[in-house]
Structures are given as structure tokens and as C-alpha cells.
C-alpha atoms as a PDB file:
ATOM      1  CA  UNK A   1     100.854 -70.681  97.553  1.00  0.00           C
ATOM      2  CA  UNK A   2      97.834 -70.278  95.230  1.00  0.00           C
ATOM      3  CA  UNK A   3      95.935 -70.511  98.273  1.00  0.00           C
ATOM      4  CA  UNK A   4      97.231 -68.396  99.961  1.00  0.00           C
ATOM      5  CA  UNK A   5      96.959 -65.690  97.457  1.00  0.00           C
ATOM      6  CA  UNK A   6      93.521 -66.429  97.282  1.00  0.00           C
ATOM      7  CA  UNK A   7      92.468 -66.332 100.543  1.00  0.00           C
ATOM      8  CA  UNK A   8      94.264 -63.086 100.744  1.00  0.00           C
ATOM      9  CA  UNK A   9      92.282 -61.297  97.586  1.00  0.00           C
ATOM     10  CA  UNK A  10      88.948 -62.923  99.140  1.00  0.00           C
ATOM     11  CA  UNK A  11      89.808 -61.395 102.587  1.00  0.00           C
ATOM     12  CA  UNK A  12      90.429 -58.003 100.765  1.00  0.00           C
ATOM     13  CA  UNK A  13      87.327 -58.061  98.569  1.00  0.00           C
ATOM     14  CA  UNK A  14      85.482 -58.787 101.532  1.00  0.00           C
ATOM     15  CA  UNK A  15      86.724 -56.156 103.695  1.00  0.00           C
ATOM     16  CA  UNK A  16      86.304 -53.845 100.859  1.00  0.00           C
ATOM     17  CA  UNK A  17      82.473 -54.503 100.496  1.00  0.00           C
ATOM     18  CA  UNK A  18      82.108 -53.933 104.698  1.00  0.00           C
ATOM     19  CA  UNK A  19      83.599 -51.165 104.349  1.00  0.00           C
ATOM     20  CA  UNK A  20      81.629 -49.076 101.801  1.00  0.00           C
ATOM     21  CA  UNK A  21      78.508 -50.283 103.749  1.00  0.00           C
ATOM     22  CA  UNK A  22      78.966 -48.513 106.406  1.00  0.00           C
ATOM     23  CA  UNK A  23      80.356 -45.744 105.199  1.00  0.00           C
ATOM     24  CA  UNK A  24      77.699 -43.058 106.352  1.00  0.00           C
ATOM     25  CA  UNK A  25      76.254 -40.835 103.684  1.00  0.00           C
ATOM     26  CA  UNK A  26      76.812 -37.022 103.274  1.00  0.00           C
ATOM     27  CA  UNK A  27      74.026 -35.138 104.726  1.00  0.00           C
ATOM     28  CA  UNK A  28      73.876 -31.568 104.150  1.00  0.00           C
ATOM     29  CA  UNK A  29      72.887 -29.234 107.502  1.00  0.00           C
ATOM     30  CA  UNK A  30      69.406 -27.318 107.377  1.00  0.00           C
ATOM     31  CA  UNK A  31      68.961 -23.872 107.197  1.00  0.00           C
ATOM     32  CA  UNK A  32      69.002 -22.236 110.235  1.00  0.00           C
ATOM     33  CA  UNK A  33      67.937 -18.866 109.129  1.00  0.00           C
ATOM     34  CA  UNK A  34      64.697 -17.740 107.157  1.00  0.00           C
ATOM     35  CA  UNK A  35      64.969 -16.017 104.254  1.00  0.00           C
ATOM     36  CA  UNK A  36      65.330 -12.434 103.650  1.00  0.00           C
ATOM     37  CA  UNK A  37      62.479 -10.297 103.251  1.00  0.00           C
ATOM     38  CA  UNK A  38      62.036  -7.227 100.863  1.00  0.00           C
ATOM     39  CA  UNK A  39      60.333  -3.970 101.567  1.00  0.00           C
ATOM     40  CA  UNK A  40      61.230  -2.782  98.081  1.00  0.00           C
ATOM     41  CA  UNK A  41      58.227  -4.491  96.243  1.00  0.00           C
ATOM     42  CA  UNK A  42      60.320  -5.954  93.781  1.00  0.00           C
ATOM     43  CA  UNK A  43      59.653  -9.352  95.762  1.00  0.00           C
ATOM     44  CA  UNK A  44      58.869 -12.385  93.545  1.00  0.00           C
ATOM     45  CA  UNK A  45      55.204 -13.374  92.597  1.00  0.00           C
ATOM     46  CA  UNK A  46      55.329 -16.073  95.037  1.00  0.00           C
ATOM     47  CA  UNK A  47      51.628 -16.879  97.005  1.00  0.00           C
ATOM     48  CA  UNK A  48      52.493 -15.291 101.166  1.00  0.00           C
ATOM     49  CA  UNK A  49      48.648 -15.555 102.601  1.00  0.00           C
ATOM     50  CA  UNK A  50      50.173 -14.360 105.666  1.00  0.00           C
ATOM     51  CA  UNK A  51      51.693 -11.395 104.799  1.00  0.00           C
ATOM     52  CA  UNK A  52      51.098  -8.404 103.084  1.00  0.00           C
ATOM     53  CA  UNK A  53      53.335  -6.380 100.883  1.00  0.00           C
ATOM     54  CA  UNK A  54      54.106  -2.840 102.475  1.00  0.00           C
ATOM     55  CA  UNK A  55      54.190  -1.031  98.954  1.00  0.00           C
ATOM     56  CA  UNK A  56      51.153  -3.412  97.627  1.00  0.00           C
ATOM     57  CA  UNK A  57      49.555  -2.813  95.027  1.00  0.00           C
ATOM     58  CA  UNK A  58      53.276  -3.402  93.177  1.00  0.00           C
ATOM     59  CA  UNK A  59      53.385  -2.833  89.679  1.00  0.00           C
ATOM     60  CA  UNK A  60      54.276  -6.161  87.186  1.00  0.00           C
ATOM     61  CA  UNK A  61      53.019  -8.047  84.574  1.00  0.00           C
ATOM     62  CA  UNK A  62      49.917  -9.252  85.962  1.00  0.00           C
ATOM     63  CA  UNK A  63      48.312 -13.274  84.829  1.00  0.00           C
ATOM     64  CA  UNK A  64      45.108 -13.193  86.968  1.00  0.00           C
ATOM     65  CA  UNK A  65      42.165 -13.648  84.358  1.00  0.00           C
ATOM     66  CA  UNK A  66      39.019 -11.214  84.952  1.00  0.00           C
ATOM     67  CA  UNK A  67      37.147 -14.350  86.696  1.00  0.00           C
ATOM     68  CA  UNK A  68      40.278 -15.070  88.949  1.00  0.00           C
ATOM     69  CA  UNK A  69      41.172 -11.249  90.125  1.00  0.00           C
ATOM     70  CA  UNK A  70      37.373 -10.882  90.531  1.00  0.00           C
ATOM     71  CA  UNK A  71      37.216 -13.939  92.842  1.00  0.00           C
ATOM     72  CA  UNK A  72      40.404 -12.777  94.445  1.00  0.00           C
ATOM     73  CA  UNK A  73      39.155  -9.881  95.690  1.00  0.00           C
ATOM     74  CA  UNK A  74      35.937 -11.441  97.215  1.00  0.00           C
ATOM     75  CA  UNK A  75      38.276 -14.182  99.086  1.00  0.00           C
ATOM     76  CA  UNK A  76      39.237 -11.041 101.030  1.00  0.00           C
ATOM     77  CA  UNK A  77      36.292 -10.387 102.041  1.00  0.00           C
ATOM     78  CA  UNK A  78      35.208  -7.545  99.747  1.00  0.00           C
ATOM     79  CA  UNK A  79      31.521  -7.749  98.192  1.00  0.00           C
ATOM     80  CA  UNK A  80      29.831  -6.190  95.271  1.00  0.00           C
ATOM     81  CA  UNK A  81      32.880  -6.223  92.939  1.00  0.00           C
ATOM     82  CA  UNK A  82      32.119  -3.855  89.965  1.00  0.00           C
ATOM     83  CA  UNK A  83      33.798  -1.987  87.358  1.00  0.00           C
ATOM     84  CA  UNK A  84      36.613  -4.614  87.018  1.00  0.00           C
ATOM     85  CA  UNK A  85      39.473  -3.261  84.791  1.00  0.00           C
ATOM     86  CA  UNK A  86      43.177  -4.342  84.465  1.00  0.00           C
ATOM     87  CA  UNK A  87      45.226  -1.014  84.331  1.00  0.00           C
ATOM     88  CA  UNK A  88      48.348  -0.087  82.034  1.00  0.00           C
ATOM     89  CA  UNK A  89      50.582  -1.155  85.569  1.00  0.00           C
ATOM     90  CA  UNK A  90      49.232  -4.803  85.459  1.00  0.00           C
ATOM     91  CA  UNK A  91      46.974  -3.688  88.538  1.00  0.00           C
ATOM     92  CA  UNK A  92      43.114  -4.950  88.728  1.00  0.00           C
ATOM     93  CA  UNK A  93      40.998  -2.143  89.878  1.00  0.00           C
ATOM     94  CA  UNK A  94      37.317  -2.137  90.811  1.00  0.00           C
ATOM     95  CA  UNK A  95      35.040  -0.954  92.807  1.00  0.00           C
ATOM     96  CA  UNK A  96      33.510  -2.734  96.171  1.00  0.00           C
ATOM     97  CA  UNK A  97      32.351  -2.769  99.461  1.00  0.00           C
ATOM     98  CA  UNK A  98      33.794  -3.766 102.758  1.00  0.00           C
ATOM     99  CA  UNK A  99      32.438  -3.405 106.248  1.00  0.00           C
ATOM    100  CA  UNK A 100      29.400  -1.282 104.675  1.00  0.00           C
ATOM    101  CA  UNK A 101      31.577   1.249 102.847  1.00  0.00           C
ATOM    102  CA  UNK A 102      32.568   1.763  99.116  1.00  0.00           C
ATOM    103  CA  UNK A 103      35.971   1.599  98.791  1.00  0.00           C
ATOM    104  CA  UNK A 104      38.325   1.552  95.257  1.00  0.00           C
ATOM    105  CA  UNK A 105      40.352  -1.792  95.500  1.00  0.00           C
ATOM    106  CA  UNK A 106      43.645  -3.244  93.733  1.00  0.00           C
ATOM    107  CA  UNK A 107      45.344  -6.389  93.222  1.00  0.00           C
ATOM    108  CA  UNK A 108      48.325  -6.642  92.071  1.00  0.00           C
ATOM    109  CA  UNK A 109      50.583  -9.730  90.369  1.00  0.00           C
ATOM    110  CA  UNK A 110      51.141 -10.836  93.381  1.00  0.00           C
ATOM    111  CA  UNK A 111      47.737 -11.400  94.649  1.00  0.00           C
ATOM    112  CA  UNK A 112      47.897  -8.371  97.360  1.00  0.00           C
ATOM    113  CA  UNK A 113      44.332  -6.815  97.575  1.00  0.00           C
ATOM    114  CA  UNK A 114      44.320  -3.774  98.762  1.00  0.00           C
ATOM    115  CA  UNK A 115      41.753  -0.986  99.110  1.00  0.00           C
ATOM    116  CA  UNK A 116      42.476   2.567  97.926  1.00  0.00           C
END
């Protein structure tokens, strides 16, 4: 009768540990849709080389150093940057060329450069 019993709690513990191995895991299902977009420039500092802000240059507490707005600014392509200055809006302004012409140019906490 021992036997028996045993045999029957081996069969069970054995059954037991098939069982949880093939138990499949949870997966979770992708995203299927992109995020939403803002127009409102209130969007999050977040780096979007593709795209430009509609409302750029958007106001916000601004961490590029002098060195990093200026070199910024010539990464888009703009040359001669001069007159440098963060304003009371967190917005680097200077002055610049691009395609030949002086132009007034911003960047903004979110690294949009824009000329004014």
C-alpha cells in the first residue's frame, strides 16, 4: 500500500513539473499605433531630428551651455554665429548666416533652430 501511495505522489509531482514547463509565458501585444503628436508646443524636450516644432522657438527652461547652443546652431547649417545670448524665455539668440544672408536665429529647449 505504501507503494502504491508512492508511486501515486511521484506520478503527481512529476506531472506537476511537465506541466509548468510548458506553460507558455504572458506576452504583452505591441503597439499598433504611434504616439500622439502636439501642435501646442508644450511637447516634451525629447531629441525629434526629423521633425520640427510648428510653434518653435517654444519657450522653457533651457540646459544647452553657450558652447553646445552655439554648436547647435552650426549643425544646421548656419555659419558665422555671433552675438550669442540666452534670453529671459530660455531661448538662444544670435546672429548668423545661411545661404549668403544674415538672418536672427533661435533655439529653443528643445533643440529647434529656427531663423527669425
Amino acid at each position: 500500500m505504501k507503494k502504491i501511495i508512492l508511486a501515486a505522489a511521484l506520478l503527481s509531482a512529476t506531472a506537476l513539473t511537465a506541466a509548468a514547463q510548458t506553460t507558455a509565458p504572458a506576452t504583452t501585444a505591441p503597439a499598433t499605433s504611434a504616439p500622439a503628436t502636439s501642435t501646442d508646443g508644450k511637447t516634451p524636450a525629447v531629441a525629434t531630428p526629423d521633425t520640427k516644432n510648428p510653434t518653435a522657438p517654444v519657450e522653457g527652461a533651457n540646459s544647452f551651455t553657450e558652447e553646445q547652443a552655439k554648436t547647435r546652431i552650426e549643425e544646421a547649417g548656419y555659419s558665422d554665429v555671433k552675438d550669442l545670448k540666452k534670453d529671459d524665455k530660455g531661448i538662444w539668440m544670435a546672429a548668423g548666416m545661411k545661404d549668403g544672408k544674415a538672418v536672427m536665429i533661435a533655439l529653443d529647449y528643445q533643440g529647434n533652430v529656427v531663423a527669425k
